[in-house]
C-alpha atoms as a PDB file:
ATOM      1  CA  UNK A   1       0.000   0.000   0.000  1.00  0.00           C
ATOM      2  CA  UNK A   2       1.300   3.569  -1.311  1.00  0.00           C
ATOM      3  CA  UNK A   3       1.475   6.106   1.603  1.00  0.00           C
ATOM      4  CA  UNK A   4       0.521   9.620   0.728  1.00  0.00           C
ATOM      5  CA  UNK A   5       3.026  12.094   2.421  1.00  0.00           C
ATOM      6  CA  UNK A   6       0.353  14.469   2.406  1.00  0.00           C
ATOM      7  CA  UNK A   7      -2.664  12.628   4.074  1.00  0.00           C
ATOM      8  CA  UNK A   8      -0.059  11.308   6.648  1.00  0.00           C
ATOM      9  CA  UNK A   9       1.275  14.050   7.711  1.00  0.00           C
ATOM     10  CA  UNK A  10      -2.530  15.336   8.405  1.00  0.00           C
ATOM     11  CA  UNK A  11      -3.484  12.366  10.205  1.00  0.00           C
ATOM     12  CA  UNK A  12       0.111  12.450  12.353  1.00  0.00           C
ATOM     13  CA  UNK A  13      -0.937  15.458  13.529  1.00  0.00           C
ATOM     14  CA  UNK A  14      -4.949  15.199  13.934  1.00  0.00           C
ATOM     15  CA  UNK A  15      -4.430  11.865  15.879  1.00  0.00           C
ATOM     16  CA  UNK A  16      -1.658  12.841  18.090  1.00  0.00           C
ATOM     17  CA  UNK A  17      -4.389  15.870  19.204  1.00  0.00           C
ATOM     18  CA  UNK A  18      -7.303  13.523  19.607  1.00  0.00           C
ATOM     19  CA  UNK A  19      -4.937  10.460  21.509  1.00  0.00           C
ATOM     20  CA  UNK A  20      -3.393  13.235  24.025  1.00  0.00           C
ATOM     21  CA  UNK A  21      -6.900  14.612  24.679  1.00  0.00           C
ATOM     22  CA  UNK A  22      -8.408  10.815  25.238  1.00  0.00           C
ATOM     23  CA  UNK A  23      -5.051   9.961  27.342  1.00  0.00           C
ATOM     24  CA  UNK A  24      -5.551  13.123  29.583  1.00  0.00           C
ATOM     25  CA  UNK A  25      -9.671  12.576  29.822  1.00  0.00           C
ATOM     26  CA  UNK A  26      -8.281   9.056  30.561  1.00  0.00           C
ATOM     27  CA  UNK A  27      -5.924  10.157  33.374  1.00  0.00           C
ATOM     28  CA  UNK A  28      -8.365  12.793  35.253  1.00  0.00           C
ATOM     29  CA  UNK A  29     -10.333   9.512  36.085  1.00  0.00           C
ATOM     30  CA  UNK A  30      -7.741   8.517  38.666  1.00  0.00           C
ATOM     31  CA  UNK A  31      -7.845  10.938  41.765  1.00  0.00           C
ATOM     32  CA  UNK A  32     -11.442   9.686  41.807  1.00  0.00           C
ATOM     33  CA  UNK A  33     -10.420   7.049  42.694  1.00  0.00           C
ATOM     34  CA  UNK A  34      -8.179   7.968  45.519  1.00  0.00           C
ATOM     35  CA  UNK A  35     -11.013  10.569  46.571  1.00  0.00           C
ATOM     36  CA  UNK A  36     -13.068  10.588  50.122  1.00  0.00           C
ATOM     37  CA  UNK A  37     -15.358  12.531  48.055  1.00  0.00           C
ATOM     38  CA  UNK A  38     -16.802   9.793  45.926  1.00  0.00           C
ATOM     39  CA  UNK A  39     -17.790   6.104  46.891  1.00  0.00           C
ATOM     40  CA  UNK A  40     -18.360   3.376  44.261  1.00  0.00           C
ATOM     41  CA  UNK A  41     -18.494  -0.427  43.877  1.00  0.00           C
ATOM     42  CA  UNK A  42     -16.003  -2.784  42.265  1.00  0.00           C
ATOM     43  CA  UNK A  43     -18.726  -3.356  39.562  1.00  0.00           C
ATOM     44  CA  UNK A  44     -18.705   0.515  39.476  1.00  0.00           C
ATOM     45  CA  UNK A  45     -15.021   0.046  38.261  1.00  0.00           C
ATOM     46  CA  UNK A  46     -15.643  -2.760  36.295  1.00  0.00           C
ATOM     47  CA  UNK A  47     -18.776  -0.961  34.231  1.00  0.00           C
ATOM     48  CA  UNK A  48     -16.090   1.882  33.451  1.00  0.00           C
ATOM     49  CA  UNK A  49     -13.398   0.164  32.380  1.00  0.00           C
ATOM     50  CA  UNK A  50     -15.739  -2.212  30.081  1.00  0.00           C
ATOM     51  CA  UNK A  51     -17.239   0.277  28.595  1.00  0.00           C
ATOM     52  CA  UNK A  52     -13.817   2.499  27.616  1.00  0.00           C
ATOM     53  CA  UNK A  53     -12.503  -1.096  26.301  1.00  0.00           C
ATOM     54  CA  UNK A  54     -15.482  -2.201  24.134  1.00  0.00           C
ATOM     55  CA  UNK A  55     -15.139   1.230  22.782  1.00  0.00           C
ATOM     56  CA  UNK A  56     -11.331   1.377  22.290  1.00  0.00           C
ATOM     57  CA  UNK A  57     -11.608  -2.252  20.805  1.00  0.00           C
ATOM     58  CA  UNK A  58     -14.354  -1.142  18.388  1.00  0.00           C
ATOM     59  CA  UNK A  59     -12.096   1.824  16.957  1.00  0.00           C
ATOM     60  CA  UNK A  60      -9.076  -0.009  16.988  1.00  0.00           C
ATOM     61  CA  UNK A  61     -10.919  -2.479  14.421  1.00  0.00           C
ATOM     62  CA  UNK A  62     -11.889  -0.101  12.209  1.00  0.00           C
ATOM     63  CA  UNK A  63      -8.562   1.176  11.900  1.00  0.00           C
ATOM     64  CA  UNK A  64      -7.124  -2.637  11.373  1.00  0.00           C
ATOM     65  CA  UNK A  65      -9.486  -3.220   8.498  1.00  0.00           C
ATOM     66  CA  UNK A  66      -7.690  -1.299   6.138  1.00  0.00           C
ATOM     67  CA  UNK A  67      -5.027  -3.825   6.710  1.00  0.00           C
ATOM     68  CA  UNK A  68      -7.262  -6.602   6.018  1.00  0.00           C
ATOM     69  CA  UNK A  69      -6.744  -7.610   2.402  1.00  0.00           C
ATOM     70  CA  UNK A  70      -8.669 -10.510   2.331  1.00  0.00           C
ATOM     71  CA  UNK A  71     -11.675  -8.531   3.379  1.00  0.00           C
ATOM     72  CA  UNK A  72     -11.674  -6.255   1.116  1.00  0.00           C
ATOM     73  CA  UNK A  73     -10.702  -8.968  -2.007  1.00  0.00           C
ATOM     74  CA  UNK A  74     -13.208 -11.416  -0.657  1.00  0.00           C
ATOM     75  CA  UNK A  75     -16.695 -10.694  -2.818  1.00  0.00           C
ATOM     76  CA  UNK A  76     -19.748 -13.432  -2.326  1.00  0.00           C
ATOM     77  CA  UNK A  77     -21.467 -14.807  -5.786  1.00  0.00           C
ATOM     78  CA  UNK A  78     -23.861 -16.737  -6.261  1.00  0.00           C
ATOM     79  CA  UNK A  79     -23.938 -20.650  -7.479  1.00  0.00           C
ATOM     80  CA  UNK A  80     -26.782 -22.835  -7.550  1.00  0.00           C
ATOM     81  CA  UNK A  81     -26.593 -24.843  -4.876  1.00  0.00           C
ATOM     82  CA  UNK A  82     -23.890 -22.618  -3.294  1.00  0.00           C
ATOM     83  CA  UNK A  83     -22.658 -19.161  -1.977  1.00  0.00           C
ATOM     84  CA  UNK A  84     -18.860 -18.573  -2.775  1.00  0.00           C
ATOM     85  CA  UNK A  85     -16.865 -17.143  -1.047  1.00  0.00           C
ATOM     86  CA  UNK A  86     -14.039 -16.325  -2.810  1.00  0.00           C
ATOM     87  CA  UNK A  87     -12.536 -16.408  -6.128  1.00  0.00           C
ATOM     88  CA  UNK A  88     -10.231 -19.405  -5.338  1.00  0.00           C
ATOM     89  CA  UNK A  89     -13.273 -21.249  -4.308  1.00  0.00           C
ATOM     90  CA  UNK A  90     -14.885 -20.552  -7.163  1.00  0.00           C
ATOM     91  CA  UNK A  91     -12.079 -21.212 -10.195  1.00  0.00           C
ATOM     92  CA  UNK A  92     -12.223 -25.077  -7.917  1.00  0.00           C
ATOM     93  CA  UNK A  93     -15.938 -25.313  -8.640  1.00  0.00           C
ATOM     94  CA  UNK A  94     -15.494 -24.150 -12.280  1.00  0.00           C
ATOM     95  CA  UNK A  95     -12.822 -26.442 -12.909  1.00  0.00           C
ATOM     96  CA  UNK A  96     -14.539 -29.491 -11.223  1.00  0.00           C
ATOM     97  CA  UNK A  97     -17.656 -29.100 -13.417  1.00  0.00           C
ATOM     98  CA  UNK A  98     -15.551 -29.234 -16.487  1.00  0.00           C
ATOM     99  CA  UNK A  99     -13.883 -32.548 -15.789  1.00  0.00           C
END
């Protein structure tokens, strides 16, 4: 895959903003925690930290998709009798009817 200089640079610099602003939103959680001010349960904690990871996980797979070849190469048709998958799949099928 070709990198444009260009669009890099602009993401370099729009994602080291947005990370450093999650990071720090991240990091103003923790005197809470060491706070007589506030009480809360384990499953308080737990709920939190879920929820931040399902949602970090979730982003982090949309970036990894573009890496994902396959994905993107794999394309269904249709086959009596069958859905295929993928194009290697489908030359086998071709070239067992023929015989």
């Amino acid at each position: 895959m070709e990198i444009n200089e260009e669009k890099r640079k602009k993401f370099m610099e729009s994602a080291g903003k947005r990370v450093n602003n999650v990071m720090h939103d991240i990091q103003i959680l923790e005197p809470m925690a060491r706070s007589s001010v506030y009480d809360f349960t384990k499953e308080d904690v737990e709920q939190m930290f879920s929820a931040m990871q399902s949602t970090l996980d979730s982003v982090k797979e949309e970036f990894n998709k573009r890496f994902e070849e396959k994905a993107r190469q794999e394309r269904k048709t249709f086959s009596f009798g069958a859905v295929i998958e993928d194009n290697k799949q489908e030359e086998n099928l071709a070239t067992s009817s023929v015989e």
